[in-house]
N, C-alpha and C. Protein backbone atom coordinates (compact mmCIF):
# COMPACT_ATOMS: atom_id res chain seq x y z
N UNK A 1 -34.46 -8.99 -13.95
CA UNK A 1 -33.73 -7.76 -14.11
C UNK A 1 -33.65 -7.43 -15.60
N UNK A 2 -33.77 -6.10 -15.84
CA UNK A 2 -33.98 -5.99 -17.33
C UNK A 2 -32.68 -5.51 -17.81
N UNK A 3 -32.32 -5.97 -19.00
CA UNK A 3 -30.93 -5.95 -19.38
C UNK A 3 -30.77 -4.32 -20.11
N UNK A 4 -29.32 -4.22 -19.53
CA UNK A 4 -29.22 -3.06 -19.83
C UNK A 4 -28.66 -2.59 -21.50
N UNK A 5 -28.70 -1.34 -21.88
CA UNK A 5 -28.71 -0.57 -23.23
C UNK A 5 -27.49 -1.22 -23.95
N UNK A 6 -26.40 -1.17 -23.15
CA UNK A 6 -24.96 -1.78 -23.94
C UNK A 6 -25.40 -3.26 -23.89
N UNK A 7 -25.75 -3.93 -23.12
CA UNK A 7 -26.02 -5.59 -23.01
C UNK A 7 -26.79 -5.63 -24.68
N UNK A 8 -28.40 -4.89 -24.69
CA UNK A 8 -28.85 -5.15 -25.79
C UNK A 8 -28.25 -4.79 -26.95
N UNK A 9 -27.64 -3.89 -27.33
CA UNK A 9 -27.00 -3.34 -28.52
C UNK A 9 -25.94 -3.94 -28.89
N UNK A 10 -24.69 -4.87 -28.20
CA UNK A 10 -23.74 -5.98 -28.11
C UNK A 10 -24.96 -7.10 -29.22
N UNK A 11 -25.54 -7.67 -28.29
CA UNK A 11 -26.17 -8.61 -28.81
C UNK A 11 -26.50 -8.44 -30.48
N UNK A 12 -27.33 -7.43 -30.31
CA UNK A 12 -28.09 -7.14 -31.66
C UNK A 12 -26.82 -7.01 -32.27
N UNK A 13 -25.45 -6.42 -32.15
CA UNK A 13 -24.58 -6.01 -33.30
C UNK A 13 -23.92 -7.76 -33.16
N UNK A 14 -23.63 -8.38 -32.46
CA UNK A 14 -23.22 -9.48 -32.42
C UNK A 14 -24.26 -10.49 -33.77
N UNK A 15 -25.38 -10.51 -33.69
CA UNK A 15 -25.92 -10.94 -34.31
C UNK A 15 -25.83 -10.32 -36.04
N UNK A 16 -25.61 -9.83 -36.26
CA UNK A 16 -25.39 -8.79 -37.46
C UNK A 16 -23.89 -8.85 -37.86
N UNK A 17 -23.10 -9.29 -36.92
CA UNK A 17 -21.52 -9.93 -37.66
C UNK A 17 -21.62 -11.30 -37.75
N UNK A 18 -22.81 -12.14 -37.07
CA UNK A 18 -22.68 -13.46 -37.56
C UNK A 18 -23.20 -13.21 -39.15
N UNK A 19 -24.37 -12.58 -39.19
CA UNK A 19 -24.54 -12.29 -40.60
C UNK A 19 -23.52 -12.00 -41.73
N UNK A 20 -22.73 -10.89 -41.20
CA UNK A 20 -21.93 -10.85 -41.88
C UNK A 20 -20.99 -11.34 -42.26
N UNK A 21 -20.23 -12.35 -41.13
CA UNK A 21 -19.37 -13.13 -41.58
C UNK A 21 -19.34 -14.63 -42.38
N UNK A 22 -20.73 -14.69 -42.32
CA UNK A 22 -21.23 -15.92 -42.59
C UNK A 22 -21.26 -15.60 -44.28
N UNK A 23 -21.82 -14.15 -44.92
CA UNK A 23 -21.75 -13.48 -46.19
C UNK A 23 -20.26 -13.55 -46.42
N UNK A 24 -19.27 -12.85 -45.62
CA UNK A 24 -17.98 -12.91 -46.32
C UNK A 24 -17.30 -14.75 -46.20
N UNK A 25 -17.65 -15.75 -45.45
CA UNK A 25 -17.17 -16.90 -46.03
C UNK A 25 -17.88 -17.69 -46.98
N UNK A 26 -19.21 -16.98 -47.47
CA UNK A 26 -19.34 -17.65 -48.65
C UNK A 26 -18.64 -17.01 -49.99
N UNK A 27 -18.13 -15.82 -49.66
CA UNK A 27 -16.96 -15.35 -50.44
C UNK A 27 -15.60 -15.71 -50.42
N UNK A 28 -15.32 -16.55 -49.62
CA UNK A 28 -13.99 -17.34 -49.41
C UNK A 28 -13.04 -16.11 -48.67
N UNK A 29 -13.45 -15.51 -47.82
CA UNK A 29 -13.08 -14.68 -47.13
C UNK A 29 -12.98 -14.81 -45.55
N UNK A 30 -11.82 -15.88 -45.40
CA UNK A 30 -12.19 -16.54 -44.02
C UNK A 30 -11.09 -16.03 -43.83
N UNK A 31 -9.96 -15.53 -43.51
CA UNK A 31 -9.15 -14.88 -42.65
C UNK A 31 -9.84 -13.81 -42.14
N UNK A 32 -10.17 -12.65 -42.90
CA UNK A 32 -11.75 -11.55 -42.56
C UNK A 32 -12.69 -11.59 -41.74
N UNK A 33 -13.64 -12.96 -42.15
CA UNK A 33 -14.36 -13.32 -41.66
C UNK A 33 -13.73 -13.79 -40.19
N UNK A 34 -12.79 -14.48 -39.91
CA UNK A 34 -12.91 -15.05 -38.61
C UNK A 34 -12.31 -13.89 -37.71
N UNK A 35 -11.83 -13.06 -38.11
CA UNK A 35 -11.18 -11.50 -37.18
C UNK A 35 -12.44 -11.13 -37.15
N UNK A 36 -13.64 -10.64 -37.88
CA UNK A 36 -14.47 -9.96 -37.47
C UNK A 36 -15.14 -10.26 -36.51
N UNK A 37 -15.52 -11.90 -36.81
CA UNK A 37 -16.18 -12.66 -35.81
C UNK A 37 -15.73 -12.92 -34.69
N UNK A 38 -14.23 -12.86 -34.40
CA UNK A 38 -14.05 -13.55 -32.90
C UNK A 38 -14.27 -11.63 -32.47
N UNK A 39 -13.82 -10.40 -32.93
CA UNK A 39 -13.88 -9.35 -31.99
C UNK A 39 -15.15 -9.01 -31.94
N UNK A 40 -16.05 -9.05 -33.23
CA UNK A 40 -17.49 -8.46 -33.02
C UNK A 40 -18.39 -9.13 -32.09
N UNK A 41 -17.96 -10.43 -31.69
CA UNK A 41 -18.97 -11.26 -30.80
C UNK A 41 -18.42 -11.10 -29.65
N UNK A 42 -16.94 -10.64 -29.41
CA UNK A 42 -16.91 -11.10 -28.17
C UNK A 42 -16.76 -9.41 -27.11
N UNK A 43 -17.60 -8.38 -28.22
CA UNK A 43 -18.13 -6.97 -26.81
C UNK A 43 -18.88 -7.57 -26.34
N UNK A 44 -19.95 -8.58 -27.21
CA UNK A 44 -21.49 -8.92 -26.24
C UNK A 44 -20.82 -9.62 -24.99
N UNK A 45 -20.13 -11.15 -25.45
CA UNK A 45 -19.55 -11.51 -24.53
C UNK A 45 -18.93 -11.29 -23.19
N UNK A 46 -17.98 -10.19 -23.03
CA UNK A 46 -17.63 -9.32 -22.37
C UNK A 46 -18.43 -8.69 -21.54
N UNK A 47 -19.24 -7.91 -22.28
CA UNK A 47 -20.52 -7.13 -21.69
C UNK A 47 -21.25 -7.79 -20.63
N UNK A 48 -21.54 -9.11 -21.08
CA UNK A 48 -22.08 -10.11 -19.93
C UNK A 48 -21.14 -10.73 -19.32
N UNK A 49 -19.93 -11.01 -19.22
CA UNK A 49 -19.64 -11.58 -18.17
C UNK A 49 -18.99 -10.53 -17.06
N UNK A 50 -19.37 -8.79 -17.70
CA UNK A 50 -18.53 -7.87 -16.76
C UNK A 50 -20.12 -7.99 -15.92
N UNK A 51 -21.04 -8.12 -16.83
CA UNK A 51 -22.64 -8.39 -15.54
C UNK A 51 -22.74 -9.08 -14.44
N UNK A 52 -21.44 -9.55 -14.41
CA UNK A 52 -21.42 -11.04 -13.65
C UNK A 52 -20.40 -11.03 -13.17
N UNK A 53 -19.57 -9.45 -12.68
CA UNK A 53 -18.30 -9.47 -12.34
C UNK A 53 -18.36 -9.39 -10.57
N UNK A 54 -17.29 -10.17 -9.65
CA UNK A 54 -17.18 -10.26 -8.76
C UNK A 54 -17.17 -9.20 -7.69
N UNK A 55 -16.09 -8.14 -8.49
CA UNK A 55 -16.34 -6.83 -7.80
C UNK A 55 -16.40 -5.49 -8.74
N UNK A 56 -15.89 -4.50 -8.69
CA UNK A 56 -15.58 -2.86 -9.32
C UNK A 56 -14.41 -3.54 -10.65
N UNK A 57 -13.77 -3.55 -9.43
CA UNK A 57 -12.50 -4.30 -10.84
C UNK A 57 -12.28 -4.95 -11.86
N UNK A 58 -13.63 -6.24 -11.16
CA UNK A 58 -13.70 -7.15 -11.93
C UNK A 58 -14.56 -6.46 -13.49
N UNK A 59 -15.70 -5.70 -13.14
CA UNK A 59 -16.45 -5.09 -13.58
C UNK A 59 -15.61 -4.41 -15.05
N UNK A 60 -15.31 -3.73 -14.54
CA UNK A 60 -14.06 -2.56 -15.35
C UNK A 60 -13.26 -3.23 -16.16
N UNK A 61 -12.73 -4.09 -15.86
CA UNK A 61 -11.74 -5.24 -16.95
C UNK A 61 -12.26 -5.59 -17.87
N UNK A 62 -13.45 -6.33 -17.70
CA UNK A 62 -14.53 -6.75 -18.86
C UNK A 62 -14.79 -6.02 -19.85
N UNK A 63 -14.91 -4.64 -19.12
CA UNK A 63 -15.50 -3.52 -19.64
C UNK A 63 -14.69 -3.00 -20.60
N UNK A 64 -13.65 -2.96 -20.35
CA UNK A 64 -12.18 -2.32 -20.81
C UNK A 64 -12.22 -3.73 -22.04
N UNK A 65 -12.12 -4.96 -21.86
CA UNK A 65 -12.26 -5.38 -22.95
C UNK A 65 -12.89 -5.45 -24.05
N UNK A 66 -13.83 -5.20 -23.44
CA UNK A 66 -15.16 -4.97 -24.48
C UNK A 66 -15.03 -3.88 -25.42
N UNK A 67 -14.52 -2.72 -24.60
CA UNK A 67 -14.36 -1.65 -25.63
C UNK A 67 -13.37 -1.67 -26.10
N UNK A 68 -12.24 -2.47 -26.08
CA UNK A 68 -11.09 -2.68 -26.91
C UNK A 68 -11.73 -3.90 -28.19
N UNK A 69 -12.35 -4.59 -27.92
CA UNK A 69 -12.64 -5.31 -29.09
C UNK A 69 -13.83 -4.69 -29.73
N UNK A 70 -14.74 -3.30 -29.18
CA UNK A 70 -15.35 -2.76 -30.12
C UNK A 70 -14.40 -1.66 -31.08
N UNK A 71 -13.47 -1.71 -30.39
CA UNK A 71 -12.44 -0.59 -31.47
C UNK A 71 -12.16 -1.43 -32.78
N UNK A 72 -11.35 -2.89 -31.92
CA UNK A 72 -11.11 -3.93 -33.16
C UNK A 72 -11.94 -4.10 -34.61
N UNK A 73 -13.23 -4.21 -33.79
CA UNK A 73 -14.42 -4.60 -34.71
C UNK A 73 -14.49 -3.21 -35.94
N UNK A 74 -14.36 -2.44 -35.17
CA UNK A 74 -14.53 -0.98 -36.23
C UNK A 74 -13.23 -1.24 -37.28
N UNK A 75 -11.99 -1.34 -36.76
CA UNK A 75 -10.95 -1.33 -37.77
C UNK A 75 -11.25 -2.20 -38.46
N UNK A 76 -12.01 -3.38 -38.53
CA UNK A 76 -12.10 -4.32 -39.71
C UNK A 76 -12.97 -4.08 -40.55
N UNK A 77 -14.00 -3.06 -39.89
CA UNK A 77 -15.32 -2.89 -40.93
C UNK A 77 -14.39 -1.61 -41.99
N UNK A 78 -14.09 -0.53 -41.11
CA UNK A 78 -13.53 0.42 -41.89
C UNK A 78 -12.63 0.12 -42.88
N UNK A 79 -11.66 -1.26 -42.95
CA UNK A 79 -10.55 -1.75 -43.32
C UNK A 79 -11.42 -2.32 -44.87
N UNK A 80 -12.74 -2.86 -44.51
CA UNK A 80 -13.41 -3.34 -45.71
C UNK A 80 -14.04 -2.58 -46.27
N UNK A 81 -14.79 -1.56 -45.74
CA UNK A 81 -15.37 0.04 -46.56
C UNK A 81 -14.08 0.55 -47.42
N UNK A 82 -13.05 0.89 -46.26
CA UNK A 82 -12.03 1.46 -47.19
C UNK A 82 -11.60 1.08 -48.64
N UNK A 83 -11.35 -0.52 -47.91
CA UNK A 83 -10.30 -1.04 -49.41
C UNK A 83 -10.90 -1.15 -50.98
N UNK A 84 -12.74 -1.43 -50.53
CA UNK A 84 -13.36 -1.37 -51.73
C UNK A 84 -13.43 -2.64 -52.56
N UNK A 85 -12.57 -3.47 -51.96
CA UNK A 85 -12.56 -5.25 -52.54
C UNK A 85 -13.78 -5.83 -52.34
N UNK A 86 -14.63 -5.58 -50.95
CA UNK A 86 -15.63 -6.30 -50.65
C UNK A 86 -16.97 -5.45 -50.95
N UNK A 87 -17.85 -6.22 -51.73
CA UNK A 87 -18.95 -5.77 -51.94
C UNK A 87 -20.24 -6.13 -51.39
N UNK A 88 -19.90 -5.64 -49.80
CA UNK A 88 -20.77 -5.80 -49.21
C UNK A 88 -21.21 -4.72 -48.58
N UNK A 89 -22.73 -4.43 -48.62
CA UNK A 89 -22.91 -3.25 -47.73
C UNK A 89 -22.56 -2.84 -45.94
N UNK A 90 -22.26 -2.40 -45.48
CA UNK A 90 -21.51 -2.70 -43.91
C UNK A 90 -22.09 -1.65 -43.34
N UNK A 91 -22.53 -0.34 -43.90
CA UNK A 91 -23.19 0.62 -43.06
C UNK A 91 -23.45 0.47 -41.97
N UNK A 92 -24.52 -0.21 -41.74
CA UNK A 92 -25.28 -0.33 -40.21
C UNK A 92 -24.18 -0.90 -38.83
N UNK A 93 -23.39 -1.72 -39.91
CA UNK A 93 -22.45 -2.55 -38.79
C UNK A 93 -21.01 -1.36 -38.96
N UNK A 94 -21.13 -0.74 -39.53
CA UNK A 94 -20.41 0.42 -39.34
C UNK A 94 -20.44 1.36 -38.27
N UNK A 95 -22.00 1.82 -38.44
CA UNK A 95 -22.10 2.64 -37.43
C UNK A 95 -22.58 2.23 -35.87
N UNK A 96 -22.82 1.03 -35.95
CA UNK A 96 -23.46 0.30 -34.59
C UNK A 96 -21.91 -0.12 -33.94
N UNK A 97 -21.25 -0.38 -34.81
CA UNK A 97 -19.66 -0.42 -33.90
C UNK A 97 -19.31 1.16 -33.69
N UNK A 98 -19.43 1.94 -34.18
CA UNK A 98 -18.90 3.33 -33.67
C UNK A 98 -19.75 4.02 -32.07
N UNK A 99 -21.08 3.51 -32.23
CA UNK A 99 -22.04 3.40 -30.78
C UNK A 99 -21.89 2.77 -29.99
N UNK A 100 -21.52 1.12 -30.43
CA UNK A 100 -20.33 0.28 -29.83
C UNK A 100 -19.41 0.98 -28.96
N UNK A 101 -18.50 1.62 -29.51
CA UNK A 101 -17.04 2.45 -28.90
C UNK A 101 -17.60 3.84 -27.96
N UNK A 102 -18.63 4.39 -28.55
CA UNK A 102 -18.73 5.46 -27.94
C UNK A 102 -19.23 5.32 -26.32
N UNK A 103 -20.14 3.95 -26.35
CA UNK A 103 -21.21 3.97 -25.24
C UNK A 103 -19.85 3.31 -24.18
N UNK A 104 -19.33 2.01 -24.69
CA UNK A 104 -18.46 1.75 -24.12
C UNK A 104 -17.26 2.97 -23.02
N UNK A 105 -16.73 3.89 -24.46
CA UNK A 105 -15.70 4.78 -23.97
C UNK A 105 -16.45 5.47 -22.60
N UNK A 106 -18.11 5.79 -22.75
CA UNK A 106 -18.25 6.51 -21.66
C UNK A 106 -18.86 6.08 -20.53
N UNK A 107 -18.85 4.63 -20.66
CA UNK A 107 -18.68 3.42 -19.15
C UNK A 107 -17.40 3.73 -18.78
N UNK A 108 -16.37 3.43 -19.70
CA UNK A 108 -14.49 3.36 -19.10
C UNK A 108 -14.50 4.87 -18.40
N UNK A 109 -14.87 5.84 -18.89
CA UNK A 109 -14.63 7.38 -18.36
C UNK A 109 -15.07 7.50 -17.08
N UNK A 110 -16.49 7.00 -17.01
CA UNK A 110 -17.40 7.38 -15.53
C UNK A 110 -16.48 6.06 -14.51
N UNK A 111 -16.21 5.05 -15.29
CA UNK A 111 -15.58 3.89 -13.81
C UNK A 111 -14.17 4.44 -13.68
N UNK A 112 -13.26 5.52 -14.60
CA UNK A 112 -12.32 6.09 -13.95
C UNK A 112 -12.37 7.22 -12.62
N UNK A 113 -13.65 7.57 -13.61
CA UNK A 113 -14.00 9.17 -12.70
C UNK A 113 -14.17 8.64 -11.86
N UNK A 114 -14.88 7.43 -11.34
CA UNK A 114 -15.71 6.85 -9.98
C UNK A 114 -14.21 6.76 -9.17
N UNK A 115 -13.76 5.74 -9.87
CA UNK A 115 -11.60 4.96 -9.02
C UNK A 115 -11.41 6.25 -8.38
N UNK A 116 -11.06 7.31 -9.35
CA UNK A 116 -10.59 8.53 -8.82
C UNK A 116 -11.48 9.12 -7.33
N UNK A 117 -12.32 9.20 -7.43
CA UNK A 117 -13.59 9.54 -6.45
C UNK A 117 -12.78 9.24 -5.08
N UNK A 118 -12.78 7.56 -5.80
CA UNK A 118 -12.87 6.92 -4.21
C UNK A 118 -11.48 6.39 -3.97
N UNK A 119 -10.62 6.85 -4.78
CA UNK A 119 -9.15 7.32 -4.41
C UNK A 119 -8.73 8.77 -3.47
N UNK A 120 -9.83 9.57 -3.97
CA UNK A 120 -9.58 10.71 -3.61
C UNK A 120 -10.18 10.59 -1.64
N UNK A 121 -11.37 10.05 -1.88
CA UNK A 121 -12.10 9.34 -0.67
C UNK A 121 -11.34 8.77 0.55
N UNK A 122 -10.42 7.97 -0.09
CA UNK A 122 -9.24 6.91 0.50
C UNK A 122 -8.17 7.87 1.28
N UNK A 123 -8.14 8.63 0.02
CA UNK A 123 -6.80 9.45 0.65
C UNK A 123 -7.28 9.87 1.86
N UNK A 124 -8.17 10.61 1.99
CA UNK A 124 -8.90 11.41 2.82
C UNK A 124 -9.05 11.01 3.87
N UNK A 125 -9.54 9.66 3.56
CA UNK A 125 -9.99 9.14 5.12
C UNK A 125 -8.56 8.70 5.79
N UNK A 126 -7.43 8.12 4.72
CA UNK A 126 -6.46 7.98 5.84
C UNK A 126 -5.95 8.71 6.27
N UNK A 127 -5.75 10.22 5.66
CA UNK A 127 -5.64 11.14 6.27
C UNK A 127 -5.70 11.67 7.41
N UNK A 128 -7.11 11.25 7.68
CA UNK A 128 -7.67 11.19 8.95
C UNK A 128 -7.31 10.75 10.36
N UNK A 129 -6.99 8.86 9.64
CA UNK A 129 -6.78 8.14 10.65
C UNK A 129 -5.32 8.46 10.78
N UNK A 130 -4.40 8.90 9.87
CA UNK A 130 -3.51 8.90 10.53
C UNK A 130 -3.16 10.83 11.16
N UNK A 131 -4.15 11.26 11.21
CA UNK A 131 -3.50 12.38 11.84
C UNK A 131 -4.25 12.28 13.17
N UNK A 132 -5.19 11.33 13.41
CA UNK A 132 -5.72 11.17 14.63
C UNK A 132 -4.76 9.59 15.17
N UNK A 133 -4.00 8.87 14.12
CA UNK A 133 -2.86 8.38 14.81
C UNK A 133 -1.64 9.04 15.15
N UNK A 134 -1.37 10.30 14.19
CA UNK A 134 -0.25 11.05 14.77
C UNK A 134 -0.44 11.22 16.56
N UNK A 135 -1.98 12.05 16.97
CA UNK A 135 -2.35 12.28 18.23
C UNK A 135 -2.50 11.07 19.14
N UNK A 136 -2.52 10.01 18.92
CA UNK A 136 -2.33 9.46 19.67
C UNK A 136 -1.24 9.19 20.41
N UNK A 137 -0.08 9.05 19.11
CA UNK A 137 1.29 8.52 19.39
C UNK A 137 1.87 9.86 19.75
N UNK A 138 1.63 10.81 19.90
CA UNK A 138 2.31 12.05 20.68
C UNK A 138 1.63 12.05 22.16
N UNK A 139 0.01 11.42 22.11
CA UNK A 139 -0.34 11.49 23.71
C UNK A 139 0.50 10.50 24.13
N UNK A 140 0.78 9.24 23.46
CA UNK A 140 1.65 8.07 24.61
C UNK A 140 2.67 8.49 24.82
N UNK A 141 3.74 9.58 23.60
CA UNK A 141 4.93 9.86 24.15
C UNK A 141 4.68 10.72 25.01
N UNK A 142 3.68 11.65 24.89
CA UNK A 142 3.81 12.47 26.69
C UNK A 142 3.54 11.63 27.53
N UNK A 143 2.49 10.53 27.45
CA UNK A 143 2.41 9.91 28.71
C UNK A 143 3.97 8.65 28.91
N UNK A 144 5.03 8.71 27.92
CA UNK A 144 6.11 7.78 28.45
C UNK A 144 6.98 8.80 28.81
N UNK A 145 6.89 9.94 28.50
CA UNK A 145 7.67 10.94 29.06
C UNK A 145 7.51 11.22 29.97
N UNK A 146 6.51 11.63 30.68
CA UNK A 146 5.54 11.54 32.15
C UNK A 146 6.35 10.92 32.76
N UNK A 147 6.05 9.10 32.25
CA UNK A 147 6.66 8.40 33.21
C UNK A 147 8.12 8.28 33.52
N UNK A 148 8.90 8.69 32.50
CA UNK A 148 10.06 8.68 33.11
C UNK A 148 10.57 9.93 33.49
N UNK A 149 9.67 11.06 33.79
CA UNK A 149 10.01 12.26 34.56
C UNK A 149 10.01 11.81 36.01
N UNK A 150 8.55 10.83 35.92
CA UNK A 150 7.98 10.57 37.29
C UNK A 150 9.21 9.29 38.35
N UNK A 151 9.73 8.56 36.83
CA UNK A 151 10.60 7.62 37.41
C UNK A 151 11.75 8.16 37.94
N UNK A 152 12.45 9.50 37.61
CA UNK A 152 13.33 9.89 37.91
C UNK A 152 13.30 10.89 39.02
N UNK A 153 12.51 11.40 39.06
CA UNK A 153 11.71 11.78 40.45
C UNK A 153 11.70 11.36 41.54
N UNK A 154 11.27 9.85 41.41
CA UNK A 154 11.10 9.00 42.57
C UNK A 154 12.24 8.53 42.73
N UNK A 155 12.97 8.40 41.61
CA UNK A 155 14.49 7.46 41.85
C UNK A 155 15.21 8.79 43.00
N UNK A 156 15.12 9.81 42.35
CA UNK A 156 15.87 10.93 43.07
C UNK A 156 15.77 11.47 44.79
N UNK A 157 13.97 11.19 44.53
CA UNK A 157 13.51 11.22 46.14
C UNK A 157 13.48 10.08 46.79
N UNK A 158 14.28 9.26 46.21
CA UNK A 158 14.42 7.24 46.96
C UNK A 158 15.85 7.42 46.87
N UNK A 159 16.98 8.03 46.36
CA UNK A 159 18.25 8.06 46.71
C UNK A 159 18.09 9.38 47.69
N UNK A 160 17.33 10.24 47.59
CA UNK A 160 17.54 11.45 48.28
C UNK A 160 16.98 10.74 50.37
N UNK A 161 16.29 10.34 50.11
CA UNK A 161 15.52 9.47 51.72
C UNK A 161 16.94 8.53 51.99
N UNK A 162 17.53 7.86 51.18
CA UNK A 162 18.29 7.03 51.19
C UNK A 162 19.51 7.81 52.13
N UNK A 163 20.11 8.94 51.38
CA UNK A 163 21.18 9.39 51.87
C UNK A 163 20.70 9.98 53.14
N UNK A 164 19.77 10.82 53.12
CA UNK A 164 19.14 11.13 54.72
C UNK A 164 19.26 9.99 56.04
N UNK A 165 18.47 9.08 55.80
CA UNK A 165 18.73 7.68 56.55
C UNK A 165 20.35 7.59 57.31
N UNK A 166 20.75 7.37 55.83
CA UNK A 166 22.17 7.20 56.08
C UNK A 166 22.81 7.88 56.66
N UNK A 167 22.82 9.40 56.54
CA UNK A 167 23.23 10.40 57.53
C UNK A 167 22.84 10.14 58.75
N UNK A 168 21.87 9.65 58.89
CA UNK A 168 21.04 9.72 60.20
C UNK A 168 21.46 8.78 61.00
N UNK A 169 21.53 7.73 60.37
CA UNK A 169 22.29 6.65 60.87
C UNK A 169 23.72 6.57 61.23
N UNK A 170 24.39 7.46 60.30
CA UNK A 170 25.91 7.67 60.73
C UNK A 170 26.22 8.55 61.64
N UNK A 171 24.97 9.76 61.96
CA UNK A 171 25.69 10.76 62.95
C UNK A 171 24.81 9.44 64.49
N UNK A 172 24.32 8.62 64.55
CA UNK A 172 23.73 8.12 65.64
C UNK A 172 24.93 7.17 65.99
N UNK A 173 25.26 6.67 64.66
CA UNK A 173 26.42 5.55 65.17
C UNK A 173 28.03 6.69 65.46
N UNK A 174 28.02 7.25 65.14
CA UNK A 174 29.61 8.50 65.21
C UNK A 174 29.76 8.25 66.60
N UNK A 175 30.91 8.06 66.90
CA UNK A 175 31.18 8.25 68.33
C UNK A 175 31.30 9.65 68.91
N UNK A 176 30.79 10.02 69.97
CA UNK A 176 30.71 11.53 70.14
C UNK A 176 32.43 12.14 70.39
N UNK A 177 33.20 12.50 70.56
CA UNK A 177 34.39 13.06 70.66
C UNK A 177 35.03 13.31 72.09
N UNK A 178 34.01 12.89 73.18
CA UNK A 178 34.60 12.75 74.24
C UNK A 178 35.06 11.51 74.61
N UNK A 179 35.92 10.53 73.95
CA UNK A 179 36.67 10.15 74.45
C UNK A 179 35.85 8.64 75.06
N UNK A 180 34.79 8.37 74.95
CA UNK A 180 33.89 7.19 75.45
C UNK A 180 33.90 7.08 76.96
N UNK A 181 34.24 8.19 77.59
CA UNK A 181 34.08 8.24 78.58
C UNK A 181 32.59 8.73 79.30
């Protein structure tokens, strides 16, 4: 698989702050040096292990780090252009961290736009399921309503047979009024 544009450009700028930091500690510039070095090496870092991320999320985290330690990396170069103490040329690692941030920022943008997508996606579909669960749960309450129309129905026409019977039975048992004669 051929590695992709941010993978190679990490690397190559990674390689170009070992250079450089290796120049500022032979200047006795090791507080400098070791900030540049742990953030400038570790977009490449990042970069590859978001290559190697488990899922979307995992992906995006990496990612998100990466471009937070290509921001880092810029504030230290700019911090040494600015101040003018160090006389070292930084250009290239100037602007390869600002391509750094940019390429990065517009991975973080498109994997928001994507979340959003398939947030928007999500919504939608439960939407769905639940307005085709609303219909369901209104068909069972008509059909438990049903049944207890139907139960009361039958209860009514099973006390209603009931009292009939019973009538029937009481005018058979009534003694007729003549007297049992």
């Amino acid at each position: 698989m051929a590695e992709s544009i941010i993978m190679q450009k990490s690397i190559a700028f990674s390689l170009k702050i070992l250079v450089l930091t290796s120049e500022l500690q032979s200047q006795r510039q090791y507080a400098l040096a070791n900030q540049l070095f742990r953030s400038g090496t570790s977009i490449g870092s990042n970069v590859e292990e978001a290559s190697a991320g488990v899922s979307r999320d995992d992906f995006r985290a990496k990612m998100g780090i990466a471009a937070k330690e290509a921001r880092e990396t810029r504030y230290w170069l700019r911090l040494m252009k600015e101040s003018g103490i160090y006389h070292i040329d930084i250009f290239d690692e100037l602007n390869d961290a600002e391509e750094l941030v940019r390429i990065l920022t517009s991975i973080m943008k498109t994997l928001d736009e994507q979340r959003t997508r398939d947030r928007q996606k999500n919504i939608q579909n439960a939407g769905i399921i639940r307005e085709e669960e609303m219909v369901y749960i209104c068909e069972q309450a008509l059909t438990e309503e049903e049944l207890i129309e139907n139960s009361e129905r039958n209860y009514l026409q099973a006390k209603t047979t009931q009292n009939l019977k019973l009538k029937t039975q009481n005018s058979i048992d009534a003694p007729t009024g003549d007297g049992g004669a």
